[in-house]
PDB file of N, CA and C in Angstrom:
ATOM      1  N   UNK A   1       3.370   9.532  13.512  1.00  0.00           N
ATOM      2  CA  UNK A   1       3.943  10.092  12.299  1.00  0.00           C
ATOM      3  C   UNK A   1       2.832  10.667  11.444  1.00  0.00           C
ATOM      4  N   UNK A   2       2.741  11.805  10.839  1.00  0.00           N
ATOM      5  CA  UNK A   2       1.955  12.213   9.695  1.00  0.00           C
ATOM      6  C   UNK A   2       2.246  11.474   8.655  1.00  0.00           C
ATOM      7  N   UNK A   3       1.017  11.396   8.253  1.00  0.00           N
ATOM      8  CA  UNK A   3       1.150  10.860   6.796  1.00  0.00           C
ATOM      9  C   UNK A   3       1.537  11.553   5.699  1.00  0.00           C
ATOM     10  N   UNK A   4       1.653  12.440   5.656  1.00  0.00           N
ATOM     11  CA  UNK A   4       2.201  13.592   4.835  1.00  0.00           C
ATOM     12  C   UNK A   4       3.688  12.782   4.373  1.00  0.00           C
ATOM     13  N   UNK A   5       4.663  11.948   5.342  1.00  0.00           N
ATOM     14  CA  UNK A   5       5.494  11.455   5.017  1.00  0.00           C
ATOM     15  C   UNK A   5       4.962   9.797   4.330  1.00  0.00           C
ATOM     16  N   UNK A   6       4.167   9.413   4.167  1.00  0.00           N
ATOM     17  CA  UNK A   6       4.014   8.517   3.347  1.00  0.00           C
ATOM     18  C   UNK A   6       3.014   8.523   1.859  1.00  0.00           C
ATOM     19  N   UNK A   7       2.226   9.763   2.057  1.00  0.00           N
ATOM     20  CA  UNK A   7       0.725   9.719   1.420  1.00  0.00           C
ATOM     21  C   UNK A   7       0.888  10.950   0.846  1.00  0.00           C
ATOM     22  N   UNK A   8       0.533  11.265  -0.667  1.00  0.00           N
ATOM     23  CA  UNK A   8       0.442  12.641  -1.047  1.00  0.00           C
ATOM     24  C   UNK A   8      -0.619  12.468  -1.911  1.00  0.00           C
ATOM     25  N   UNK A   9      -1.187  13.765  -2.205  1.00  0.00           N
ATOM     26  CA  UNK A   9      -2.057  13.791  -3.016  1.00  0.00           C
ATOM     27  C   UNK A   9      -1.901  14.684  -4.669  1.00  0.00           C
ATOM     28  N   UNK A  10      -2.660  14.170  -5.603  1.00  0.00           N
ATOM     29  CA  UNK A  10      -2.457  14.656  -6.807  1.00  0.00           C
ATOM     30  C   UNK A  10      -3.180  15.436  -7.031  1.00  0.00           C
ATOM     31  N   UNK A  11      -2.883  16.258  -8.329  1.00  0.00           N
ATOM     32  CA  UNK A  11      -3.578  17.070  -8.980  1.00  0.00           C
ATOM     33  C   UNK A  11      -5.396  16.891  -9.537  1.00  0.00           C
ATOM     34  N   UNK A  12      -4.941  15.605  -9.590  1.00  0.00           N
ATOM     35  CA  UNK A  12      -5.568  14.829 -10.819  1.00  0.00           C
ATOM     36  C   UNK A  12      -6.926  14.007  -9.819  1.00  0.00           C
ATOM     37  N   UNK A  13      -6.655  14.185  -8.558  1.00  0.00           N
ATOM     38  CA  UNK A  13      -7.811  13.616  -7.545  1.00  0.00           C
ATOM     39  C   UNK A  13      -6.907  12.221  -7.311  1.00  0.00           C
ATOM     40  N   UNK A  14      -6.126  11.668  -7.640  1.00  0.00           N
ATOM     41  CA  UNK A  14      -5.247  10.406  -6.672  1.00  0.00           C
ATOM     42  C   UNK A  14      -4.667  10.786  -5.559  1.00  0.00           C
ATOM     43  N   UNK A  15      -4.157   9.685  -5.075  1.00  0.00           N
ATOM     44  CA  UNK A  15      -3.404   9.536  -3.561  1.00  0.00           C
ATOM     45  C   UNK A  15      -2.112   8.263  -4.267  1.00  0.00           C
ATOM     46  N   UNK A  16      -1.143   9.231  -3.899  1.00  0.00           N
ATOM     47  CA  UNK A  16       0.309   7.885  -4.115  1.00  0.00           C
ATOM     48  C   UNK A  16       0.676   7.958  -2.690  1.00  0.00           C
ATOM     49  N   UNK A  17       0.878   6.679  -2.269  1.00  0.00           N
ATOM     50  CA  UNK A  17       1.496   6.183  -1.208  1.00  0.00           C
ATOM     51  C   UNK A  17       2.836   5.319  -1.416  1.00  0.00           C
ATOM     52  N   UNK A  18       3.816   5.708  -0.365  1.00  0.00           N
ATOM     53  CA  UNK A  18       4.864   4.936  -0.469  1.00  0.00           C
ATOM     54  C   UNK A  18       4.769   3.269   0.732  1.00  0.00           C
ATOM     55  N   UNK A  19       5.112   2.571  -0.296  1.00  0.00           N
ATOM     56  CA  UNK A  19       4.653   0.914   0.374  1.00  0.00           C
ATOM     57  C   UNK A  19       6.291   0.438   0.922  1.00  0.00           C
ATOM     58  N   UNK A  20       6.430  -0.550   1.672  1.00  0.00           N
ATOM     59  CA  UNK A  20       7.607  -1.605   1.551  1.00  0.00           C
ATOM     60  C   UNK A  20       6.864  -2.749   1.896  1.00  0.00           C
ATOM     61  N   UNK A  21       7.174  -3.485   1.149  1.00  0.00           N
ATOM     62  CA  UNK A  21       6.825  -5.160   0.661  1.00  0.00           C
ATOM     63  C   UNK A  21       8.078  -6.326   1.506  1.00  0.00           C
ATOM     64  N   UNK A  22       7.071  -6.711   1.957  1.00  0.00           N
ATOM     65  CA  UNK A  22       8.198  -8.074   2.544  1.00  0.00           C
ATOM     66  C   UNK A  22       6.887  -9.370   1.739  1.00  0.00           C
ATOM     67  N   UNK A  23       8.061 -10.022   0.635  1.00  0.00           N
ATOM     68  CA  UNK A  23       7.457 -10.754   0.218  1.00  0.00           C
ATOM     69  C   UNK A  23       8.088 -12.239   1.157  1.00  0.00           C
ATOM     70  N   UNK A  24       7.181 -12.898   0.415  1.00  0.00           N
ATOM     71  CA  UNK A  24       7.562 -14.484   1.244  1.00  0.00           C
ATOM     72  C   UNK A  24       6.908 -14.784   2.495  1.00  0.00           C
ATOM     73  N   UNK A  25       6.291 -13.606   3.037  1.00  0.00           N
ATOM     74  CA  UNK A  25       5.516 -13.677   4.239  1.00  0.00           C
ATOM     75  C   UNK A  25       4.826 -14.783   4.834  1.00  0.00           C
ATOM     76  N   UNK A  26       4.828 -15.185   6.126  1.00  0.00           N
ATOM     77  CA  UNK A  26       3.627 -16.378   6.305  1.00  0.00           C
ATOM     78  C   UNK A  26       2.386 -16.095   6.214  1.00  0.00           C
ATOM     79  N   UNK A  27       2.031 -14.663   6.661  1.00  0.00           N
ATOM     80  CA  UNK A  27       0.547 -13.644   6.362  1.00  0.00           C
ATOM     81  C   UNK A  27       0.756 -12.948   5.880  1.00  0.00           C
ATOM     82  N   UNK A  28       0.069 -12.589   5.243  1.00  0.00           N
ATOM     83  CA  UNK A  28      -0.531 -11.358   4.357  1.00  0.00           C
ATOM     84  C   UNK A  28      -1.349 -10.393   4.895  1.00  0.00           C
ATOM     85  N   UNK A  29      -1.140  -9.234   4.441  1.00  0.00           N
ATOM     86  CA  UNK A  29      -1.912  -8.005   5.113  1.00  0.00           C
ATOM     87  C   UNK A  29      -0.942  -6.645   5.392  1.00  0.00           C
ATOM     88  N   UNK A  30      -1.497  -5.867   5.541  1.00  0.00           N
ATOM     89  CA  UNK A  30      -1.247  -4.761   6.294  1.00  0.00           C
ATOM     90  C   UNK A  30      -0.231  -4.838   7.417  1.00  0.00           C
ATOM     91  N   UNK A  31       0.739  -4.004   7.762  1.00  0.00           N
ATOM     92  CA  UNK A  31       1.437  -4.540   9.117  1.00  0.00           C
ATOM     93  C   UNK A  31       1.235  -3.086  10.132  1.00  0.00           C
ATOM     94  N   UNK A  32       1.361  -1.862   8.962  1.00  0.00           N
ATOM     95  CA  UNK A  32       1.382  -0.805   9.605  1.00  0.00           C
ATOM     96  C   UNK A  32       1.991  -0.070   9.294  1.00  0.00           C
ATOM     97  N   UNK A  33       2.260   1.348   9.719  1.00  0.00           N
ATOM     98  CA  UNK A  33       3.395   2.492   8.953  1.00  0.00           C
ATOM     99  C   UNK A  33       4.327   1.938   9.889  1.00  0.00           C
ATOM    100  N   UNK A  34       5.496   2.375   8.980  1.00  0.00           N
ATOM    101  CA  UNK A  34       6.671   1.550   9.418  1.00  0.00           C
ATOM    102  C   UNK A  34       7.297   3.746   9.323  1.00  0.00           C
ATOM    103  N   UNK A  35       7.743   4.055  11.207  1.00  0.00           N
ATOM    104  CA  UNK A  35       7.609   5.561  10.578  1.00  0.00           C
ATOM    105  C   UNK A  35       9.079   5.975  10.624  1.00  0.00           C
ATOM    106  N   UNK A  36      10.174   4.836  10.629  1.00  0.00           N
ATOM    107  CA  UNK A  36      11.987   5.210  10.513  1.00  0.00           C
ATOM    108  C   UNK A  36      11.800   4.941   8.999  1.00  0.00           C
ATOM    109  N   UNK A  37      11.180   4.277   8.326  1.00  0.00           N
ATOM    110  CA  UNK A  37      11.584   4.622   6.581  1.00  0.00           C
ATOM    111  C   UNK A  37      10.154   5.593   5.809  1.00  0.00           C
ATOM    112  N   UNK A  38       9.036   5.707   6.734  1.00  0.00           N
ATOM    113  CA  UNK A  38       7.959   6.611   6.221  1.00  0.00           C
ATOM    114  C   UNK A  38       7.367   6.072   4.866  1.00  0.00           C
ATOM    115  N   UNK A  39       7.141   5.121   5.388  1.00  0.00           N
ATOM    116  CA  UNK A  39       6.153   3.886   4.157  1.00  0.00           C
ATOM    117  C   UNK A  39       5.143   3.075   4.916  1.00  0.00           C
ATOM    118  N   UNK A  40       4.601   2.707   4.416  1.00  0.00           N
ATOM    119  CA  UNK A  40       3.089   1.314   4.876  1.00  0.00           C
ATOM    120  C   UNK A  40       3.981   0.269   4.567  1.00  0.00           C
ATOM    121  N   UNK A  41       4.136  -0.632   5.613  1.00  0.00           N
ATOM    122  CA  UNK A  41       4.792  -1.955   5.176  1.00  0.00           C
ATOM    123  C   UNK A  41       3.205  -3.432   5.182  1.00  0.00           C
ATOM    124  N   UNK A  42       3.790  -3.959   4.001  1.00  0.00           N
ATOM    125  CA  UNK A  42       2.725  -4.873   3.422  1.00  0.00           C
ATOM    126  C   UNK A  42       3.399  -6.287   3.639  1.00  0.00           C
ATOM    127  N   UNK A  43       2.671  -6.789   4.236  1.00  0.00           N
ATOM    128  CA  UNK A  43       3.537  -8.186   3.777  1.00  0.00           C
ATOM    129  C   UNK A  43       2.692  -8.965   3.172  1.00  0.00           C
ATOM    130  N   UNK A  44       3.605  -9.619   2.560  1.00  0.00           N
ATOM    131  CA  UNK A  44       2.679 -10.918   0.969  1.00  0.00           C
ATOM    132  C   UNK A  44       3.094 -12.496   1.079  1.00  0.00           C
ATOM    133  N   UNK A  45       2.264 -13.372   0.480  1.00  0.00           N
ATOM    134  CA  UNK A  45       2.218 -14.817   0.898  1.00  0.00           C
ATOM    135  C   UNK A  45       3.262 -15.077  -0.048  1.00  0.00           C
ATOM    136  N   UNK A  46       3.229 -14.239  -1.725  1.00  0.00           N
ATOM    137  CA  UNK A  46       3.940 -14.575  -2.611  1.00  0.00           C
ATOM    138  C   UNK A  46       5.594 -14.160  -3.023  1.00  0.00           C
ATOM    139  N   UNK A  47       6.309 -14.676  -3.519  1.00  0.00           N
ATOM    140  CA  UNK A  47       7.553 -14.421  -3.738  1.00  0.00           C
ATOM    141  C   UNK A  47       7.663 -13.165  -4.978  1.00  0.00           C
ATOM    142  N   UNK A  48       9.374 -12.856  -4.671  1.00  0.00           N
ATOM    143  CA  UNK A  48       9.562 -11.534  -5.477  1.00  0.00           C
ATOM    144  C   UNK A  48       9.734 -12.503  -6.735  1.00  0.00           C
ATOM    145  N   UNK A  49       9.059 -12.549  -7.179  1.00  0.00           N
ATOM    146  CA  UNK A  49       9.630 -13.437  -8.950  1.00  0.00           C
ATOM    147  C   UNK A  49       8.110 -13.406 -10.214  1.00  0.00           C
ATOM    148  N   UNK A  50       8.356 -13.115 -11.135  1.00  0.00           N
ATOM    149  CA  UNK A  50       7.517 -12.779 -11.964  1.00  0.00           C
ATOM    150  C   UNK A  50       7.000 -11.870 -11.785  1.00  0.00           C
ATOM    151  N   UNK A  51       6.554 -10.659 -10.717  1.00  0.00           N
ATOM    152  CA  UNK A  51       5.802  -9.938 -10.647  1.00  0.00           C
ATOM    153  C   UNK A  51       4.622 -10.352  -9.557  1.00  0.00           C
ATOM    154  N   UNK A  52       4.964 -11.842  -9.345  1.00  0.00           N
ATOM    155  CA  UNK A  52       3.733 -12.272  -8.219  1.00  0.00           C
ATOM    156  C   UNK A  52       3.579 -11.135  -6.817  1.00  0.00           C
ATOM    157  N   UNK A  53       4.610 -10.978  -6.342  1.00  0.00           N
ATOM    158  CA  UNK A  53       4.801 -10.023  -5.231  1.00  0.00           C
ATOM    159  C   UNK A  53       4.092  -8.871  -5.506  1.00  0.00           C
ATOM    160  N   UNK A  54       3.982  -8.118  -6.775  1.00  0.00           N
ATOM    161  CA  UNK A  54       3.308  -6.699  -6.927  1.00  0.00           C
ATOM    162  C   UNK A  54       1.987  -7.205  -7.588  1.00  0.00           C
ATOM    163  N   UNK A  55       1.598  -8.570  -7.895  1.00  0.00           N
ATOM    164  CA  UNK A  55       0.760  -8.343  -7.477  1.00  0.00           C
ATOM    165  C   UNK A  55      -0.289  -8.973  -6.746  1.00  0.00           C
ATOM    166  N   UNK A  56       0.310  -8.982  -5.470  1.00  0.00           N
ATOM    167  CA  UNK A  56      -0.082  -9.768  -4.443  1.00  0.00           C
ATOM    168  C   UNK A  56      -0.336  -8.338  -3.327  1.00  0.00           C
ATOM    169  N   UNK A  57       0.313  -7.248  -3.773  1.00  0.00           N
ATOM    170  CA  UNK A  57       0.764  -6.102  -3.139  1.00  0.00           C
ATOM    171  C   UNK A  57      -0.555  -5.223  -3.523  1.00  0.00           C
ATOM    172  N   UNK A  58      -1.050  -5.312  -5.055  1.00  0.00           N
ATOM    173  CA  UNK A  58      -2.514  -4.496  -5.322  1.00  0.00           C
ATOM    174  C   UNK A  58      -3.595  -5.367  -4.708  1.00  0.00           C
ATOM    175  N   UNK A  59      -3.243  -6.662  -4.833  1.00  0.00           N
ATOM    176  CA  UNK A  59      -4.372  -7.530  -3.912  1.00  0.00           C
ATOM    177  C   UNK A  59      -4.972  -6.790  -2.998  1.00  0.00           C
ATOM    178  N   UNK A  60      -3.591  -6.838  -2.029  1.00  0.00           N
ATOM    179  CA  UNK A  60      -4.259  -6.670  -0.661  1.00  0.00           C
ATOM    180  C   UNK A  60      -4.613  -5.029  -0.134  1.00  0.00           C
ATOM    181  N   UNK A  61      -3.997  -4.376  -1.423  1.00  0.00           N
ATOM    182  CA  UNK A  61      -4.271  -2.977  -1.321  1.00  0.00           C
ATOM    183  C   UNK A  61      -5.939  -2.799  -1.402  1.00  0.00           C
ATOM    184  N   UNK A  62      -6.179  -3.581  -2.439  1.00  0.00           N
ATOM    185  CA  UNK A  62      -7.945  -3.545  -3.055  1.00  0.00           C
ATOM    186  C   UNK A  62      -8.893  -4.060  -2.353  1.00  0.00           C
ATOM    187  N   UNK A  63      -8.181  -5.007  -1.719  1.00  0.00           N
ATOM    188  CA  UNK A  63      -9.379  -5.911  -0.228  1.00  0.00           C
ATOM    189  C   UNK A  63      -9.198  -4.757   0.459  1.00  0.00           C
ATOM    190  N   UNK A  64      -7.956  -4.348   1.249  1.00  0.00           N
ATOM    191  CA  UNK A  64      -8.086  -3.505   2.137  1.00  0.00           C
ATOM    192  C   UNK A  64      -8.768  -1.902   2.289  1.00  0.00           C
ATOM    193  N   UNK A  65      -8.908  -1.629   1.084  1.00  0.00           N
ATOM    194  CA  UNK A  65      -9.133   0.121   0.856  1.00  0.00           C
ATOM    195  C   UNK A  65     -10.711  -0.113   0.156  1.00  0.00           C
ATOM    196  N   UNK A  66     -11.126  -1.734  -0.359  1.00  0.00           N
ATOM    197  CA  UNK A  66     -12.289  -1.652  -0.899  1.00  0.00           C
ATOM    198  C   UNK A  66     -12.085  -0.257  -2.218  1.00  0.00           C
ATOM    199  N   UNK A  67     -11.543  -0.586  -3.174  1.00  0.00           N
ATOM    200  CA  UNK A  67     -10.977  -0.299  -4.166  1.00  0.00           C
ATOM    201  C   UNK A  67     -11.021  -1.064  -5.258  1.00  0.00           C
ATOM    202  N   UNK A  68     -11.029  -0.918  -6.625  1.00  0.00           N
ATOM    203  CA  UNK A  68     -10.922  -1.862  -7.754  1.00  0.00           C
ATOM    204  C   UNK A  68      -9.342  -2.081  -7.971  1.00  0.00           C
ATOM    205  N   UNK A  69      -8.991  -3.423  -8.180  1.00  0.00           N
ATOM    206  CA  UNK A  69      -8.078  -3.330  -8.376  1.00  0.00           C
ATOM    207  C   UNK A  69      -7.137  -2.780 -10.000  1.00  0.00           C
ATOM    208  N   UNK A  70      -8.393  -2.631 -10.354  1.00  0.00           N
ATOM    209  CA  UNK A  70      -7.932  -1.367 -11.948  1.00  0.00           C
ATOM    210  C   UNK A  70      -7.281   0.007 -11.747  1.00  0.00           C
ATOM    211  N   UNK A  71      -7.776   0.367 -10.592  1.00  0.00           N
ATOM    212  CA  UNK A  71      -7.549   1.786  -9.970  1.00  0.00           C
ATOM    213  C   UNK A  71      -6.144   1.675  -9.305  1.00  0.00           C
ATOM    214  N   UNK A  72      -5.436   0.562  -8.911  1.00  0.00           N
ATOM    215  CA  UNK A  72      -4.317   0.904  -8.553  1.00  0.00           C
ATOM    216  C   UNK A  72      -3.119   0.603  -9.255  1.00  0.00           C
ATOM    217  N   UNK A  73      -2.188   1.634  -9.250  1.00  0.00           N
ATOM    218  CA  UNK A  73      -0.596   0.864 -10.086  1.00  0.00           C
ATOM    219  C   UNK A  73       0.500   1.262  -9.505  1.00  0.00           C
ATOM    220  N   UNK A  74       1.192   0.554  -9.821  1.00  0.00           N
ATOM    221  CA  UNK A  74       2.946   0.428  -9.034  1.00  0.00           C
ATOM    222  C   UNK A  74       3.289   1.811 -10.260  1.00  0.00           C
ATOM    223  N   UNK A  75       3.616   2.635  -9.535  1.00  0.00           N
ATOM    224  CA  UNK A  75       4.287   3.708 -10.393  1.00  0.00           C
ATOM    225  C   UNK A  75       5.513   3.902 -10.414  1.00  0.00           C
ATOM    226  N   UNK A  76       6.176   3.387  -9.502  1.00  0.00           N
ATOM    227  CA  UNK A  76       7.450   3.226  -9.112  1.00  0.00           C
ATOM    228  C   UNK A  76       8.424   1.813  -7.931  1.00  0.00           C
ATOM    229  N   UNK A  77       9.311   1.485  -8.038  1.00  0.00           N
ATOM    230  CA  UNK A  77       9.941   0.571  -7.455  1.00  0.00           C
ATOM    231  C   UNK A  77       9.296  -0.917  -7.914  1.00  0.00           C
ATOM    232  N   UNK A  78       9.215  -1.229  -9.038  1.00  0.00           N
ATOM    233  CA  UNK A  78       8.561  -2.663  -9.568  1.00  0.00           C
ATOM    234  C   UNK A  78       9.487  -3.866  -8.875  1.00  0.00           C
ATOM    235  N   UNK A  79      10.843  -3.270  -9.206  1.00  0.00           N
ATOM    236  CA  UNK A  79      11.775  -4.534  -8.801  1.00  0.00           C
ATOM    237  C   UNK A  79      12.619  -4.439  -7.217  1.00  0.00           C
ATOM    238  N   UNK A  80      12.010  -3.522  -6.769  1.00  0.00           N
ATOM    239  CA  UNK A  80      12.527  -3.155  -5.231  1.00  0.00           C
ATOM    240  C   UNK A  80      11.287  -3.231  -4.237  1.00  0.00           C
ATOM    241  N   UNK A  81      11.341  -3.815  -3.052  1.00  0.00           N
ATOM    242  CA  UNK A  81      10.725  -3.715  -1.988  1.00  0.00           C
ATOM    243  C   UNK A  81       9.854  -2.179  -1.807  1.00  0.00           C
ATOM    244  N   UNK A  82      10.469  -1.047  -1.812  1.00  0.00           N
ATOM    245  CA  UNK A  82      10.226  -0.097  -1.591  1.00  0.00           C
ATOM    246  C   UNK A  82       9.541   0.295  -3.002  1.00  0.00           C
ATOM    247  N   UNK A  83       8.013   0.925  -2.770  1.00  0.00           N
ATOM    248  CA  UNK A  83       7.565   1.349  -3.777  1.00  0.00           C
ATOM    249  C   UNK A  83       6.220   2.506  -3.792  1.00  0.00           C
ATOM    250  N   UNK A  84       6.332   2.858  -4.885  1.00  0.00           N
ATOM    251  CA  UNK A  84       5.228   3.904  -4.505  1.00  0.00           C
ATOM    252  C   UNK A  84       4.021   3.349  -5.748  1.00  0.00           C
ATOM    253  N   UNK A  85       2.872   3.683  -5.346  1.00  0.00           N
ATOM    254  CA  UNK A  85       1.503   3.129  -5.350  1.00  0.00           C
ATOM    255  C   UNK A  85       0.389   3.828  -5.607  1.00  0.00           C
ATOM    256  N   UNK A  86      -0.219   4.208  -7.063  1.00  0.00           N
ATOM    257  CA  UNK A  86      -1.311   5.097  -7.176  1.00  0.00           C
ATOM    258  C   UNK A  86      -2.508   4.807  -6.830  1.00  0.00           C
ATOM    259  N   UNK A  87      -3.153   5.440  -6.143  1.00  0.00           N
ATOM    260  CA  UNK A  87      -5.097   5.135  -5.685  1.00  0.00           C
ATOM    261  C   UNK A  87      -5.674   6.084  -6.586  1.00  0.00           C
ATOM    262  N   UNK A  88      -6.728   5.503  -7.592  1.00  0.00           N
ATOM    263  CA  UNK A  88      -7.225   6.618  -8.392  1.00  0.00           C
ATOM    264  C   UNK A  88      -8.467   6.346  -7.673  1.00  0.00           C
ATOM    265  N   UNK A  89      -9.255   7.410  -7.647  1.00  0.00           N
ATOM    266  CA  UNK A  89     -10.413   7.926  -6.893  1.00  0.00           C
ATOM    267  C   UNK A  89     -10.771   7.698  -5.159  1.00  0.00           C
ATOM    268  N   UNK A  90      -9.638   8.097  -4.951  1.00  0.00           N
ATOM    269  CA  UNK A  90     -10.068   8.346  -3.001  1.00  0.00           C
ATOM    270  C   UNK A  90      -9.368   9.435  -2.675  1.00  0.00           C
ATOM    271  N   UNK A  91      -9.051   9.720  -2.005  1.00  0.00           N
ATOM    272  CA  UNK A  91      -9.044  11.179  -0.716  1.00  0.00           C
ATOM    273  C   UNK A  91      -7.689  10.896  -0.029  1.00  0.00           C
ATOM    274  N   UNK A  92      -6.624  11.766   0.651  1.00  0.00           N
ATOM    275  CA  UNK A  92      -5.515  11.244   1.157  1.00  0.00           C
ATOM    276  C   UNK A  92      -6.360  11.022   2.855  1.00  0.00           C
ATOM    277  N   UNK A  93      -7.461  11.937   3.529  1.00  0.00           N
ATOM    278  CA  UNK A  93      -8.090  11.911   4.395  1.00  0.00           C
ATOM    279  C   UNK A  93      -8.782  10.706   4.390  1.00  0.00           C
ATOM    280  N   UNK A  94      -8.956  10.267   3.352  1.00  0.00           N
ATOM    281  CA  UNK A  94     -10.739   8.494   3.372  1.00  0.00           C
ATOM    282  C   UNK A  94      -9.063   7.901   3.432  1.00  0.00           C
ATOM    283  N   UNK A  95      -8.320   7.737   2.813  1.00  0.00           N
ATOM    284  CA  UNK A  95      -7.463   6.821   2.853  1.00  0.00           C
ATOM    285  C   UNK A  95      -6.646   6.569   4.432  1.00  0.00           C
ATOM    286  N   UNK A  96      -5.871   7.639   5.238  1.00  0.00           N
ATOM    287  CA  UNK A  96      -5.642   7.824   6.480  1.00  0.00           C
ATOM    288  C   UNK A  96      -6.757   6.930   6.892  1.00  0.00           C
ATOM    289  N   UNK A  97      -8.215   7.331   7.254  1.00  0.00           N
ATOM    290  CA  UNK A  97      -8.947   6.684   8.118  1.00  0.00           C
ATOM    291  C   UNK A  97      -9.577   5.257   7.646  1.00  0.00           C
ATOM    292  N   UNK A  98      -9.088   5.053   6.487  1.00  0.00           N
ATOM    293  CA  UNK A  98      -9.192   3.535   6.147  1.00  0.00           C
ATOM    294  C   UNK A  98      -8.165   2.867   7.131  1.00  0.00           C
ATOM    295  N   UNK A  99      -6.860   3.079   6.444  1.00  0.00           N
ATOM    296  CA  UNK A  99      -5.543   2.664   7.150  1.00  0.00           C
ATOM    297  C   UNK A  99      -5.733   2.406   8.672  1.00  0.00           C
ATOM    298  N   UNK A 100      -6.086   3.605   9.380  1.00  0.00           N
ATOM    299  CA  UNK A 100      -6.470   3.734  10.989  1.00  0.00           C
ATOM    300  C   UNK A 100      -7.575   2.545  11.102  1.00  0.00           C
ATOM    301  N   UNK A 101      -8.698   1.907  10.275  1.00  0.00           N
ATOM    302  CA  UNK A 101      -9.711   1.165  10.312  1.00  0.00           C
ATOM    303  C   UNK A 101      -8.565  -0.197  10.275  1.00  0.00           C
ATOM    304  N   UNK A 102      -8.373  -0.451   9.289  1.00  0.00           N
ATOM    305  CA  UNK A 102      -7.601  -1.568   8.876  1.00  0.00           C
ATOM    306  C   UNK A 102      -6.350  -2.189   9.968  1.00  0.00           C
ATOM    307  N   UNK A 103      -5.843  -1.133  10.774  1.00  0.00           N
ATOM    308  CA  UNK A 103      -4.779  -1.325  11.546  1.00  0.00           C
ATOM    309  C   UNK A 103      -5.477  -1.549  12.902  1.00  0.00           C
ATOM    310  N   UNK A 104      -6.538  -1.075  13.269  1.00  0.00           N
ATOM    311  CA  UNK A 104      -7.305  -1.294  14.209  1.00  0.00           C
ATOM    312  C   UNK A 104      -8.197  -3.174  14.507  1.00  0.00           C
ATOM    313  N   UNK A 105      -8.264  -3.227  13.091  1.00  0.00           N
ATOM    314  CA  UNK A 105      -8.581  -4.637  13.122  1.00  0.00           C
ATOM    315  C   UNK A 105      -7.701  -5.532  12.840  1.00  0.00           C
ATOM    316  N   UNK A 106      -6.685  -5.509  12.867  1.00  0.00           N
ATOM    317  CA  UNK A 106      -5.628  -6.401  12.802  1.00  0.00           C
ATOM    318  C   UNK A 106      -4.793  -6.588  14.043  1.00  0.00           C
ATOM    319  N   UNK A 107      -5.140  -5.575  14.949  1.00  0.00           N
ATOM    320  CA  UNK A 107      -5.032  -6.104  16.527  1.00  0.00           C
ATOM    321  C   UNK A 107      -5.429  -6.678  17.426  1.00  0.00           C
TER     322      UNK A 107
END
């Protein structure tokens, strides 16, 4: 799948990506593009309640992309699984070959 269906880039030098969150997870991490809904599916240790889930969701965004976690925000879908996700200062290209890095070591 292109990423073009999950990953766009801004004006402004960001990258929004569309996520789906399976909270409650036994692991945490990355699972992979998921490419019948055209999102990165994340799974999290923490539950959907208070907000723990989103942000358990920039957590693992910021370990994984080596990112601050200041730089990222839920711009959309706070209270839904499905959500989209700003990266301020990376590349939709550094980001792809992060992802490709990250998915590579989790096999």
């Amino acid at each position: 799948m292109s990423a073009s269906h999950y990953l766009q880039s801004t004006f402004d030098g960001a990258v929004t990506v569309d996520v789906e969150v399976q909270p409650g997870a036994k692991r945490q991490g990355i699972l992979g593009v998921n490419e019948w809904r055209g999102c990165v599916s994340i799974a999290v240790r923490a539950q959907a309640q208070k907000g723990m889930a989103n942000n358990a969701v920039l957590h693992v965004l910021s370990k994984a992309f080596d990112v601050p976690k200041n730089q990222l925000k839920i711009i959309s879908g706070l209270t839904s699984r499905m959500k989209k996700i700003r990266i301020e200062s990376t590349h939709a290209t550094r980001f792809v070959e992060q992802l490709q890095t990250v998915l590579e070591e989790e096999e």
